[in-house]
Protein backbone atom coordinates (compact mmCIF):
# COMPACT_ATOMS: atom_id res chain seq x y z
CA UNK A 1 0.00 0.00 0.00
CA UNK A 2 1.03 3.14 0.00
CA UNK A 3 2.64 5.36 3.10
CA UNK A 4 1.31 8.38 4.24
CA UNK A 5 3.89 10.99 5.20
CA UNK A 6 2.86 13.40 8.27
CA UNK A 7 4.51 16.43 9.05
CA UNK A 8 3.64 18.41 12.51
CA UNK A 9 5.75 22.10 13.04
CA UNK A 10 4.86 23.80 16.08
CA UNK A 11 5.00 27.60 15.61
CA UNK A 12 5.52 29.95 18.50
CA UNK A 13 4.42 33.84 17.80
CA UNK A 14 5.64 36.10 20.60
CA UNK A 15 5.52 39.59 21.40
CA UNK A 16 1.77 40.12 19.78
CA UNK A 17 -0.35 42.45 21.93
CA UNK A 18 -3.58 40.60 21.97
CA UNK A 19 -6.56 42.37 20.16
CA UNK A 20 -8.23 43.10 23.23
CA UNK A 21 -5.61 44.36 25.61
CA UNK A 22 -4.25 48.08 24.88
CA UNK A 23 -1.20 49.00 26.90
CA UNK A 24 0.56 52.48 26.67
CA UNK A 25 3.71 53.35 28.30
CA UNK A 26 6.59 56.28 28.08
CA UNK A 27 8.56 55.67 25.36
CA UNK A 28 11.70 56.96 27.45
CA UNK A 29 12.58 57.33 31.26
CA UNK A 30 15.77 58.71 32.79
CA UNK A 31 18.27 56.65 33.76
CA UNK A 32 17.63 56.76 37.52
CA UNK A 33 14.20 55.76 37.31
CA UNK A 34 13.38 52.56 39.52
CA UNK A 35 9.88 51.74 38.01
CA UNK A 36 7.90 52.69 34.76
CA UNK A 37 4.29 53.47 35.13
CA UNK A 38 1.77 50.76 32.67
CA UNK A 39 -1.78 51.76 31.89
CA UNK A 40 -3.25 48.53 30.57
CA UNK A 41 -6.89 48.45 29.13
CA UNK A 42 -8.60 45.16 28.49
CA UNK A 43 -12.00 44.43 27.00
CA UNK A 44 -12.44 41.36 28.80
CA UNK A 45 -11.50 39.99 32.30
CA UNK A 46 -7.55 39.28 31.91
CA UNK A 47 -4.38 38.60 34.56
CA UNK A 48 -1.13 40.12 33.89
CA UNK A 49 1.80 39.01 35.10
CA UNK A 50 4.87 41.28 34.74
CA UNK A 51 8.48 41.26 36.25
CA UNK A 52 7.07 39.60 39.26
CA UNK A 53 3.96 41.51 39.77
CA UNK A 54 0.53 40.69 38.76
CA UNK A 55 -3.13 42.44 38.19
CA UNK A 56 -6.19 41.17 37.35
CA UNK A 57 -7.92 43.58 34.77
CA UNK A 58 -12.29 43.45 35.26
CA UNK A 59 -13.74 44.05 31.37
CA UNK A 60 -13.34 47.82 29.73
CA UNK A 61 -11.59 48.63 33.10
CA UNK A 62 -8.21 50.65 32.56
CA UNK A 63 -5.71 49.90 35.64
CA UNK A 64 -2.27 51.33 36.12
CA UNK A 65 0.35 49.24 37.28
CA UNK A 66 4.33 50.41 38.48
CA UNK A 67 6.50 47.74 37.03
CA UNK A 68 9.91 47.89 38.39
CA UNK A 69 13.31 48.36 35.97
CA UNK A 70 17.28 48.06 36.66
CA UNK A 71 18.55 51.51 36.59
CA UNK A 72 21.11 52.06 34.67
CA UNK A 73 21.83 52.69 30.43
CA UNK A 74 20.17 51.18 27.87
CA UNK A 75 16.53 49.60 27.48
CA UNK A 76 14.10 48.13 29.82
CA UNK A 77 12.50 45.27 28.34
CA UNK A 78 9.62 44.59 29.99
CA UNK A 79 8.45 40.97 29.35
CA UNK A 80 4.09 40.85 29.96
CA UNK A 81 2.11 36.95 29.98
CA UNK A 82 -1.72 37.70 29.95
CA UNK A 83 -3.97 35.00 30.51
CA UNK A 84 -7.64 35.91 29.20
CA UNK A 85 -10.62 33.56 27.66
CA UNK A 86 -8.83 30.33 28.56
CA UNK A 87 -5.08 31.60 26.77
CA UNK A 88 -2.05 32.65 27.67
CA UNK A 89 -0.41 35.42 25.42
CA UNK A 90 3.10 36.70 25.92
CA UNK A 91 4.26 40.01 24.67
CA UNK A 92 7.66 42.37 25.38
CA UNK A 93 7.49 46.26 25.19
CA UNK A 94 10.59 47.90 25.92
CA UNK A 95 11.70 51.54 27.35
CA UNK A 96 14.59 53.59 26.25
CA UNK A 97 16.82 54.83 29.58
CA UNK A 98 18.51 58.37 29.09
């Protein structure tokens, strides 16, 4: 007979903002700055976890969150996981440091 061939990939896409989740944050803080302030908007009930802190978000609620950097030169990247209608997303935003 003949052989069927199966093929399985598993693709990972990262650092997608999910559709329902709008986060704004300063582009740039100074270089002594401990934390950078997150406003995070959701459209449905979602838990963010972020560099060890995390915030449960109630549908078209806004909530502001201080996420703590490293001082210092450079960038902040700031690494977010939210978990909304049975999913976990993961996302990065990063900061420029004066």
């Amino acid at each position: 007979g003949d052989k069927k061939a199966v093929a399985r990939v598993t693709v990972n896409i990262r650092a997608v903002t999910p559709p329902f989740l709008k986060v704004s944050l300063p582009s740039r803080v100074g270089r002594s700055a401990r934390f950078v302030t997150v406003k995070l908007k959701s459209g449905t009930r979602t838990t963010i976890r972020v560099a060890g802190k995390r915030v449960t978000i109630k549908a078209r609620k806004t909530v502001t969150l201080k996420v703590p950097i490293k001082r210092g030169r450079g960038e902040a990247v700031l690494v977010f996981t939210a978990h909304a209608l049975g999913a976990d997303y993961s996302f990065t935003r990063s900061v420029r440091k004066r």
